[in-house]
Protein backbone atom coordinates (compact mmCIF):
# COMPACT_ATOMS: atom_id res chain seq x y z
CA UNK A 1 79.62 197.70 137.00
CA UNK A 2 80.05 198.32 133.03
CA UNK A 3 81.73 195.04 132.03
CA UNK A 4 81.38 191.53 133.19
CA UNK A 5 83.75 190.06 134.54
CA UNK A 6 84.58 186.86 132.43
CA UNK A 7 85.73 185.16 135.15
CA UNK A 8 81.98 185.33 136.60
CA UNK A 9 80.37 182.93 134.92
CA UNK A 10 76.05 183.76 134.26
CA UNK A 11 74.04 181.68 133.31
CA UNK A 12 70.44 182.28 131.67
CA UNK A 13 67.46 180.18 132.25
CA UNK A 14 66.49 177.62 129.57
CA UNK A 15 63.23 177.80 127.45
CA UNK A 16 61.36 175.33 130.02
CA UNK A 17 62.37 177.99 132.45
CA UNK A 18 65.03 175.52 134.52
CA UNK A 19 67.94 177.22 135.72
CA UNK A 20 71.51 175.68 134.04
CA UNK A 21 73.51 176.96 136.01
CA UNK A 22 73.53 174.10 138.35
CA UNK A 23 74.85 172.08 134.99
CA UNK A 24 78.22 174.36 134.37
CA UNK A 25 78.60 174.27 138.72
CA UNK A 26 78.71 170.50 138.40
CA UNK A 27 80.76 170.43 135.19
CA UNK A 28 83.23 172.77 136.80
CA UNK A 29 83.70 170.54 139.63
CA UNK A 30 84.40 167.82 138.07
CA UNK A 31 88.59 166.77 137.99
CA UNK A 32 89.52 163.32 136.06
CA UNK A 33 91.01 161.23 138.84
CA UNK A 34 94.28 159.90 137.53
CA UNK A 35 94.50 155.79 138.34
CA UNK A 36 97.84 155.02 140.10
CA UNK A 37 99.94 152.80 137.72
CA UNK A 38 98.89 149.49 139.43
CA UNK A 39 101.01 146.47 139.10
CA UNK A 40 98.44 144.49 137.24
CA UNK A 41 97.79 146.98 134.83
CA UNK A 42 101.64 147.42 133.87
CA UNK A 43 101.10 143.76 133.60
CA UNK A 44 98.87 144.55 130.93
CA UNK A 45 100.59 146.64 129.12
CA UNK A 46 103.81 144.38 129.37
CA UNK A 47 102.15 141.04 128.36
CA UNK A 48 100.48 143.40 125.61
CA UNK A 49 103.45 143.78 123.83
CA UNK A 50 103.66 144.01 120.02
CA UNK A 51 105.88 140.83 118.66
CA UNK A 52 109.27 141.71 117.65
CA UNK A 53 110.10 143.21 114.25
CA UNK A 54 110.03 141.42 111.27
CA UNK A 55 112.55 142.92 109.79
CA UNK A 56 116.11 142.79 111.32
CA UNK A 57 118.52 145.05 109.99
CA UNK A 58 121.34 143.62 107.79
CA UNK A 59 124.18 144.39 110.09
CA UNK A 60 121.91 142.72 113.05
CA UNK A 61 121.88 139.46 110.61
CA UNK A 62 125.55 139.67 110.35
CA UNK A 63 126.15 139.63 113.96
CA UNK A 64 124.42 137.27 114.57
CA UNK A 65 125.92 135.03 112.40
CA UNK A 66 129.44 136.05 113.62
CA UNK A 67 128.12 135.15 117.07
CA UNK A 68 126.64 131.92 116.02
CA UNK A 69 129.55 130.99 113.89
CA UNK A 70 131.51 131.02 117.20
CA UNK A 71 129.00 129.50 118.83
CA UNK A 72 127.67 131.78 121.30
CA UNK A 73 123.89 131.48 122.44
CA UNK A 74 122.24 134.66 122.89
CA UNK A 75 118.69 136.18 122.88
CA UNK A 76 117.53 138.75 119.96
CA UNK A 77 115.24 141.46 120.60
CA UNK A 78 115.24 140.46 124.83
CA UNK A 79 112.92 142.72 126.18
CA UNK A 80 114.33 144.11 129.31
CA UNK A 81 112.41 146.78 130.78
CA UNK A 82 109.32 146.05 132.95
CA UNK A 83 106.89 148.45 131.74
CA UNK A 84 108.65 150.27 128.63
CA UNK A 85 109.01 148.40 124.86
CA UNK A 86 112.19 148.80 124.54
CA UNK A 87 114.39 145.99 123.30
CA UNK A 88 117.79 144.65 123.24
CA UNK A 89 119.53 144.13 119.68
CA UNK A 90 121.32 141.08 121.79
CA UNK A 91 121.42 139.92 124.78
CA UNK A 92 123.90 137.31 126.78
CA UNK A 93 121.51 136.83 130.09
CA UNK A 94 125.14 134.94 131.86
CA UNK A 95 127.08 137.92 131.19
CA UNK A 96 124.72 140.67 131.55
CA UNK A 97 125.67 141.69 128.53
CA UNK A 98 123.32 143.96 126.29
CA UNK A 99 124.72 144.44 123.06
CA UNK A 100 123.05 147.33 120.83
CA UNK A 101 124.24 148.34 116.96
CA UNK A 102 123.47 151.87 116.44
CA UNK A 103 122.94 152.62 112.59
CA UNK A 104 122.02 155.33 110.66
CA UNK A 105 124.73 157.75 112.44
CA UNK A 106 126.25 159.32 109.13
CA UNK A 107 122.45 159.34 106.93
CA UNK A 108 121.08 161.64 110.16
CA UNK A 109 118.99 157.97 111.25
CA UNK A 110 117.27 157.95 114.68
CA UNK A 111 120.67 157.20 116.54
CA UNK A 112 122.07 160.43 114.93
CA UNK A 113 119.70 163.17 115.89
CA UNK A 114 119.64 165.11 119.29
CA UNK A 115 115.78 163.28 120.19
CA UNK A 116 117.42 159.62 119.39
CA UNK A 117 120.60 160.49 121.07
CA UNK A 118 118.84 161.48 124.12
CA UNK A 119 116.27 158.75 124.05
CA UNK A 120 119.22 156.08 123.46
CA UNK A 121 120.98 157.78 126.70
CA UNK A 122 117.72 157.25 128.68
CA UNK A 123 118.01 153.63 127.72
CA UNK A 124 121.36 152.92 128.35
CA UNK A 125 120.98 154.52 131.62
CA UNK A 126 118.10 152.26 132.53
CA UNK A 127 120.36 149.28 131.28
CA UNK A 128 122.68 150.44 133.65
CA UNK A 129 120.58 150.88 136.79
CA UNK A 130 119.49 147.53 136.17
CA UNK A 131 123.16 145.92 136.71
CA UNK A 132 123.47 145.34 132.85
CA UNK A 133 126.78 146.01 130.90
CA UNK A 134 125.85 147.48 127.42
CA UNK A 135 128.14 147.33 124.26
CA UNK A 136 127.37 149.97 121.11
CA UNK A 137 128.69 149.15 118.56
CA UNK A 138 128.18 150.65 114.81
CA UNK A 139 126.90 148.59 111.46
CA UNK A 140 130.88 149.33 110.35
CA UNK A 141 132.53 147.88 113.63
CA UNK A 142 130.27 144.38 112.45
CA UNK A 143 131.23 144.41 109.18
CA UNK A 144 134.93 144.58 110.20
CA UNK A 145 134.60 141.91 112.90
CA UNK A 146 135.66 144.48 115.39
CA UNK A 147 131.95 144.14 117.60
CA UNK A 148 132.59 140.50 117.74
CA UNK A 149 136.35 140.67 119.35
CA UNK A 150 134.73 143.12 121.77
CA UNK A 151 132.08 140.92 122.72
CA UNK A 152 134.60 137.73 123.05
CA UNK A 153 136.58 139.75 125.61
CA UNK A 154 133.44 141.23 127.41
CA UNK A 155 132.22 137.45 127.92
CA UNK A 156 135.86 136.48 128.98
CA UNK A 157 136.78 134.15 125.94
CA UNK A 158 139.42 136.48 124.69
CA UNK A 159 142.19 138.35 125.92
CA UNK A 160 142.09 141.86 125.33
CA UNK A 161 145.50 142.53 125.17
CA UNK A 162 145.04 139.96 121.38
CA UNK A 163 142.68 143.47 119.88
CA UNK A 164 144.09 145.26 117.42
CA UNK A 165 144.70 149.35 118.73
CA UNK A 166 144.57 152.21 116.46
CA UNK A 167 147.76 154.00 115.74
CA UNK A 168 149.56 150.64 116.20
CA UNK A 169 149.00 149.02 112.88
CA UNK A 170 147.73 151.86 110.84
């Protein structure tokens, strides 16, 4: 019996001469209950929400003046996930159409990295399992006017078969 083992925990008696070992028992019984993610307190957290940015990207601004300019009605920054923040760049609630514009893909932005490219696949998979269509589209494909042919044809007010292909013109 040389060394303690430091598993066994002894405890000496305090200066008044009470024993506090009772103390460490009761502190080593003690497990945090975890609270089951009720529905009112996802409520909470949903209605808590912070308000949408205040600063829209420029390529979101352009967009959405293509898409008003043909005038579509849409929602910005739709919140479509019960308990998570994330947010839709647009929305088109007839359609089920989510549209999202990824920047930052060629200045290693958060769409660009391994972490963004795996959170942006947990999103669109959500978007997915919800019955949603989603569109990603880059801040180049806006600029060109190419996102807003695709999203004509996605809502049905364009033919496909009118978008330009690559290889055909080039």
């Amino acid at each position: 019996m040389g060394q303690a083992d430091p598993t066994d925990w002894q405890c000496a008696q305090s200066a008044d001469g009470e024993d506090e070992s009772e103390e460490l028992v009761s502190w080593r019984k003690y497990v945090p209950k975890a609270a089951p993610d009720s529905r009112e307190s996802r409520a909470k957290r949903v209605t808590a929400l912070p308000e949408p940015r205040l600063r829209v990207s420029e390529p979101e601004e352009c967009l959405a003046w293509q898409l008003r300019a043909e005038g579509l009605t849409f929602d910005r920054e739709y919140r479509f996930h019960e308990s998570r923040l994330w947010r839709l760049d647009f929305w088109f609630a007839d359609a089920k159409l989510a549209v999202e514009i990824d920047g930052g893909g060629f200045v290693k932005g958060r769409h660009g990295t391994g972490v963004g490219i795996e959170k942006d696949c947990e999103k669109a998979s959500h978007i997915a399992m919800a019955g949603y269509r989603l569109m990603r589209v880059t801040p180049g494909q806006v600029k060109r006017g190419e996102a807003l042919k695709w999203i004509l044809v996605a809502l049905g007010l364009r033919k496909a078969d009118t978008l330009h292909t690559r290889g055909e013109h080039d």
